[in-house]
N, C-alpha and C. Protein backbone atom coordinates (compact mmCIF):
# COMPACT_ATOMS: atom_id res chain seq x y z
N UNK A 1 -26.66 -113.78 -8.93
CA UNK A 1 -26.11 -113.07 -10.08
C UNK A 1 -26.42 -111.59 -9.93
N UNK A 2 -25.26 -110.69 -10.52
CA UNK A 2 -25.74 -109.23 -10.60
C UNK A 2 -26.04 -108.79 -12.06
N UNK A 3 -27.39 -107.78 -12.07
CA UNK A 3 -27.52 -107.68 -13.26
C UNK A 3 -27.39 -106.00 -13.17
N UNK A 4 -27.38 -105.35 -14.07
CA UNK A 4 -27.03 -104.13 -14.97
C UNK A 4 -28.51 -103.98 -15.40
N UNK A 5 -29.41 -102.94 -14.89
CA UNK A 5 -30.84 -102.86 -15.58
C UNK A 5 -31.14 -101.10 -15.82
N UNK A 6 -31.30 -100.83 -16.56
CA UNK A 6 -31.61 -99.54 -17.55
C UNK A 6 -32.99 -99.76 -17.27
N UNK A 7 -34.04 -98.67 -16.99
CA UNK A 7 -35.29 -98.25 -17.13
C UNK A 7 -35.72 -97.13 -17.89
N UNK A 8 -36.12 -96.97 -19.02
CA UNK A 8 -36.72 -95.88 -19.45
C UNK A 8 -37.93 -95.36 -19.72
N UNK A 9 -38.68 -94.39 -19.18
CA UNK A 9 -39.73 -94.12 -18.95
C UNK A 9 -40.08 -92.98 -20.05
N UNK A 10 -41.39 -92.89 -20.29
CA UNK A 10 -41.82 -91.74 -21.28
C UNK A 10 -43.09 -91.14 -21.15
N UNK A 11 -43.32 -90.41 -21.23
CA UNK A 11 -44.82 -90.41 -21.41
C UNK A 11 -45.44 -91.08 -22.40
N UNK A 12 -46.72 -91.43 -22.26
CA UNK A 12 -47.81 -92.03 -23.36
C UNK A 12 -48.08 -90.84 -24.06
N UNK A 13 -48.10 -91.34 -25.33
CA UNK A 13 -48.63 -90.72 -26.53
C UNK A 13 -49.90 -89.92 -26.11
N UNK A 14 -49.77 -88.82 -26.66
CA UNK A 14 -51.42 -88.51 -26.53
C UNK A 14 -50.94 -87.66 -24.82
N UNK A 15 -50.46 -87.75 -24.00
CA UNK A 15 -50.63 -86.72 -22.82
C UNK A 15 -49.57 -85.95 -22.98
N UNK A 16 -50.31 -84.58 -22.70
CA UNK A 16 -49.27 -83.34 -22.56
C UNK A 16 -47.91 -83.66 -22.39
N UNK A 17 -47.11 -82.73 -22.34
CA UNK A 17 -45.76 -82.91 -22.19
C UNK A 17 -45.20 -81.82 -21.93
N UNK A 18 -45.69 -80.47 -21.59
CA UNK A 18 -44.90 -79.36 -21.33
C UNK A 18 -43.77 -78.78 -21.15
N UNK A 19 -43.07 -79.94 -20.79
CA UNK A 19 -41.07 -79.70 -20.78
C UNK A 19 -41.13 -80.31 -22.05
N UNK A 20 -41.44 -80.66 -22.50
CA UNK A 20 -41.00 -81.03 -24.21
C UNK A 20 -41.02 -79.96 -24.93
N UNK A 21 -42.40 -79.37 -24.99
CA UNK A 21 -43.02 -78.11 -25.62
C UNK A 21 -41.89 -77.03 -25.10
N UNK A 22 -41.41 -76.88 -24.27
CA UNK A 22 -40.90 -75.77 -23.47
C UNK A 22 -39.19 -76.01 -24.22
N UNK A 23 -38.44 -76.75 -23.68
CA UNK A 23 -37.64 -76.92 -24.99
C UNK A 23 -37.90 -77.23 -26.31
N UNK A 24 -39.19 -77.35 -27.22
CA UNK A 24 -38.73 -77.46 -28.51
C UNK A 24 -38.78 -75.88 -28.77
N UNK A 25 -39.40 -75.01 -28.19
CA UNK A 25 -39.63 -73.65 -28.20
C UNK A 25 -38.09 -73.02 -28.12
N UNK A 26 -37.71 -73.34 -27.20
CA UNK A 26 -36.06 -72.97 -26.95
C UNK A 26 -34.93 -73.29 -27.65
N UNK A 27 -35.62 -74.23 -28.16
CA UNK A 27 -34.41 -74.52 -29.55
C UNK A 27 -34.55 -73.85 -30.55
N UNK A 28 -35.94 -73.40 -31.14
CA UNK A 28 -36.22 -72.54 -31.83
C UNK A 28 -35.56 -71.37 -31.81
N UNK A 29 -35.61 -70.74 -30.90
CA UNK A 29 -35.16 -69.34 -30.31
C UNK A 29 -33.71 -69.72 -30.35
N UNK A 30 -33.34 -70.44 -29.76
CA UNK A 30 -31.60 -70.67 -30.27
C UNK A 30 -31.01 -70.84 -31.86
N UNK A 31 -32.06 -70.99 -32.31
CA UNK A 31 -31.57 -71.37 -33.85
C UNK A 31 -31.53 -72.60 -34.15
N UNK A 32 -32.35 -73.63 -33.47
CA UNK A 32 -32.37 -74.87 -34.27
C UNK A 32 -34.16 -74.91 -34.29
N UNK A 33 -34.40 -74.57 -35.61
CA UNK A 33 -36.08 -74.64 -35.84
C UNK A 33 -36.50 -76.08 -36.08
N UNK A 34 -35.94 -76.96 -36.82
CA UNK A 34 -35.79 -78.30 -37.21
C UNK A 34 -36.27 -79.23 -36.23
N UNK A 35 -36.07 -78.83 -35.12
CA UNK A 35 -36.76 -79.67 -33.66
C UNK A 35 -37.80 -79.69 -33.48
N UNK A 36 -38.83 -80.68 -33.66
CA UNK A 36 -39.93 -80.88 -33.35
C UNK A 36 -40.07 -82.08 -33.37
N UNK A 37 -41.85 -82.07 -32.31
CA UNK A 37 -41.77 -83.43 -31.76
C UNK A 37 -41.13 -83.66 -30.36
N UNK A 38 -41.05 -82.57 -29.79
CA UNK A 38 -39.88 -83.30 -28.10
C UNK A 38 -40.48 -83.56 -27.28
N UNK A 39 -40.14 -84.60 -26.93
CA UNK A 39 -39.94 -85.57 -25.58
C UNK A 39 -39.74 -85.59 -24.26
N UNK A 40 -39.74 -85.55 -23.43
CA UNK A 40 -38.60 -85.92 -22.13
C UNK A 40 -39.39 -87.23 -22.12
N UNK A 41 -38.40 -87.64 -21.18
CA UNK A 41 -38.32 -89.10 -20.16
C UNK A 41 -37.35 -88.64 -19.61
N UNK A 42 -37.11 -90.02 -18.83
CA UNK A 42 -35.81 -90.36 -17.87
C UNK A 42 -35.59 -91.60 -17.74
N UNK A 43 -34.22 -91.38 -17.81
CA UNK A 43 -33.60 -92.99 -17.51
C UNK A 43 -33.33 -93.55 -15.93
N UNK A 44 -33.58 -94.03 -15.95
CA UNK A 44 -33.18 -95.37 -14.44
C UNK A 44 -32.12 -96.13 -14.28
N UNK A 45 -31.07 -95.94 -13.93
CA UNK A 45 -30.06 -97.03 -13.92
C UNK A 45 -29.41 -97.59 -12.59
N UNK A 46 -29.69 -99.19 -12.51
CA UNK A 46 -29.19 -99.81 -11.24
C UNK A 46 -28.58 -100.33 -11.71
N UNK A 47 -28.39 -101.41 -10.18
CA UNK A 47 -27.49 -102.54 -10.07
C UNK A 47 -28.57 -103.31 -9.33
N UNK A 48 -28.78 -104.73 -9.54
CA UNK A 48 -29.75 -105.72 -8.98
C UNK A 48 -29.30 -107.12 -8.85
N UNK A 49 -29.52 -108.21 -7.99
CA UNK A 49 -28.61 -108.77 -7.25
C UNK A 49 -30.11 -110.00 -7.55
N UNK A 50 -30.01 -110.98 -8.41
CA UNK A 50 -31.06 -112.15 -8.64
C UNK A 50 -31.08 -113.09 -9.36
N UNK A 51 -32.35 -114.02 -8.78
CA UNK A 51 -31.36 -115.65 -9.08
C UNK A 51 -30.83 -115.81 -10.22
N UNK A 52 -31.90 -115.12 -11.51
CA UNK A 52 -31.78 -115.43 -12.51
C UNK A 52 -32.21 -114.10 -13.37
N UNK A 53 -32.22 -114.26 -14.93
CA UNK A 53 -32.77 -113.27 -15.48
C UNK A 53 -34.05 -113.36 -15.82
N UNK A 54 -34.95 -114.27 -15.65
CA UNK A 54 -36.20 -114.20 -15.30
C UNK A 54 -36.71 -113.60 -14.45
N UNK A 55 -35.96 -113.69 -13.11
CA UNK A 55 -36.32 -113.36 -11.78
C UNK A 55 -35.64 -111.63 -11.63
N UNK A 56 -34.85 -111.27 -12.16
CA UNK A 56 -34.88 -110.04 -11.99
C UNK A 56 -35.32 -108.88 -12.89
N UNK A 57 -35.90 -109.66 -14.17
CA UNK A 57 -37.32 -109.05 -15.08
C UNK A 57 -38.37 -108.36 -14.57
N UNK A 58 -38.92 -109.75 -13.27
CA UNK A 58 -40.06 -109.83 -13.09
C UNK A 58 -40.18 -108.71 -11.55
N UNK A 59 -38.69 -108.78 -10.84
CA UNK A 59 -38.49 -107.48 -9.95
C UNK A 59 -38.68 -106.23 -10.52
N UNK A 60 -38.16 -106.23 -11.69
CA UNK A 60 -37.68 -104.80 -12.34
C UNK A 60 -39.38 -104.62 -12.81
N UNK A 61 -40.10 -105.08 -13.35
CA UNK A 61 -41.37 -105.10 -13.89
C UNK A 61 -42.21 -104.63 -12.43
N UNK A 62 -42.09 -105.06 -11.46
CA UNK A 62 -42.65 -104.89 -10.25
C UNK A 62 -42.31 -103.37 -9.75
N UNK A 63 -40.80 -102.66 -9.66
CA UNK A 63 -40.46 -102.07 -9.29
C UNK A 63 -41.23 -100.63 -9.92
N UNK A 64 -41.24 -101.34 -11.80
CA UNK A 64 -41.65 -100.22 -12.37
C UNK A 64 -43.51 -99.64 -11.99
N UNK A 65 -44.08 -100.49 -11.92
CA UNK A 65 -45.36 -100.56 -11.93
C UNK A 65 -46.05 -99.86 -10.40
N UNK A 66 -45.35 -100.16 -9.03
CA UNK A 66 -45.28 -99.96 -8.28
C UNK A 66 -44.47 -98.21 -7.73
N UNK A 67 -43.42 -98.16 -8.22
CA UNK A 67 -42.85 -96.82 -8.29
C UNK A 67 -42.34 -96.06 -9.42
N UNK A 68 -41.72 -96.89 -9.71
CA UNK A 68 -40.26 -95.97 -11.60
C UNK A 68 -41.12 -95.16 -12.10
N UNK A 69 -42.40 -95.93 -12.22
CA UNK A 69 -43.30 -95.14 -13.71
C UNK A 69 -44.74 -95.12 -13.48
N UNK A 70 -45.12 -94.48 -13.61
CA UNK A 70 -47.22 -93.95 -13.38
C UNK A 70 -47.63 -94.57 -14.72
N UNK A 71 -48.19 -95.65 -14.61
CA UNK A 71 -48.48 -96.72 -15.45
C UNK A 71 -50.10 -95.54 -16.53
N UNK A 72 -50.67 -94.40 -15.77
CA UNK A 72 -52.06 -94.10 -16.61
C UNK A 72 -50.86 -93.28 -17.40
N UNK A 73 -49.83 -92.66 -16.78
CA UNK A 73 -49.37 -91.42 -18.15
C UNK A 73 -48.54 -91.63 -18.65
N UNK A 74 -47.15 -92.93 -18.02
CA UNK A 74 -45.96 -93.49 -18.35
C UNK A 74 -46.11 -94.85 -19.05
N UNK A 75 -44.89 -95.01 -19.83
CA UNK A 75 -44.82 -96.66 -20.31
C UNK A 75 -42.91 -96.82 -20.30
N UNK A 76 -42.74 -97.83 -20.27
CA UNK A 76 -41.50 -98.03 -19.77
C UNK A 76 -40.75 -98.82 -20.69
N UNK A 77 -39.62 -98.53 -20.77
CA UNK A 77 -38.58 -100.08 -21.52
C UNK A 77 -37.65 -100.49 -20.29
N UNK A 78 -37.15 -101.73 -20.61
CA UNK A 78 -36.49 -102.35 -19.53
C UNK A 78 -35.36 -103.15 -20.40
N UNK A 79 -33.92 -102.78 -19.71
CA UNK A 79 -33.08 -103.67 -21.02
C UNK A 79 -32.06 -104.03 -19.64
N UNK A 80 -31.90 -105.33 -19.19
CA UNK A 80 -31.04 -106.22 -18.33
C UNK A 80 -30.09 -106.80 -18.58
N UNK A 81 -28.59 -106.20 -18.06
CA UNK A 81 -27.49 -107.43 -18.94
C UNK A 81 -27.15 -107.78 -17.57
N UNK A 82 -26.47 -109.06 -18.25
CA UNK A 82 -25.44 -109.55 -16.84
C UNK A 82 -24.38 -108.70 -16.51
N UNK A 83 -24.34 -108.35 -14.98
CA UNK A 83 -23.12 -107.27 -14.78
C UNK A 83 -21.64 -107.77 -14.97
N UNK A 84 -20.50 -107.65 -15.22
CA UNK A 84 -19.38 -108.67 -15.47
C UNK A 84 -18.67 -108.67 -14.15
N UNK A 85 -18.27 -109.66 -13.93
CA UNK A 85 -17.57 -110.15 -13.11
C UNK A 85 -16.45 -108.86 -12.58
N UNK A 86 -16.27 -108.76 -11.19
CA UNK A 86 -15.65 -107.62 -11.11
C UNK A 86 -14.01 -108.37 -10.31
């Protein structure tokens, strides 16, 4: 089966974030003061090829832990659909 898997990564609460800080500053200066609180992450998006959707959870969980995401400063979401039939 092919699946459709989205990764999104963030930083953990509590560690710096300097491109966040750095654009909420810049929005300011542009005229949107209202912004606060920013973020980055990044998204991840494949294509993955497994038996099942158990089994390509437990890849994607592997993949993240191992490379996608730095498990002391990152935390991750993971959302898997079935890819449709092409």
């Amino acid at each position: 089966m092919n699946f459709d898997v989205s990764v999104l990564v963030r930083g953990v609460e509590g560690i710096a974030d300097p491109e966040g800080r750095t654009i909420e500053r810049a929005l300011g200066v542009l005229g949107f003061p209202g912004a606060s609180a920013v973020r980055v992450g990044k998204i991840i998006n494949f294509s993955l090829a497994a038996d099942d959707l158990a089994s390509a959870r437990s890849e994607v969980v592997e993949m993240c832990d191992r490379l996608l995401a730095n498990p002391v400063i990152e935390r991750y979401d993971i959302t898997i659909n079935t890819a449709p039939a092409s």
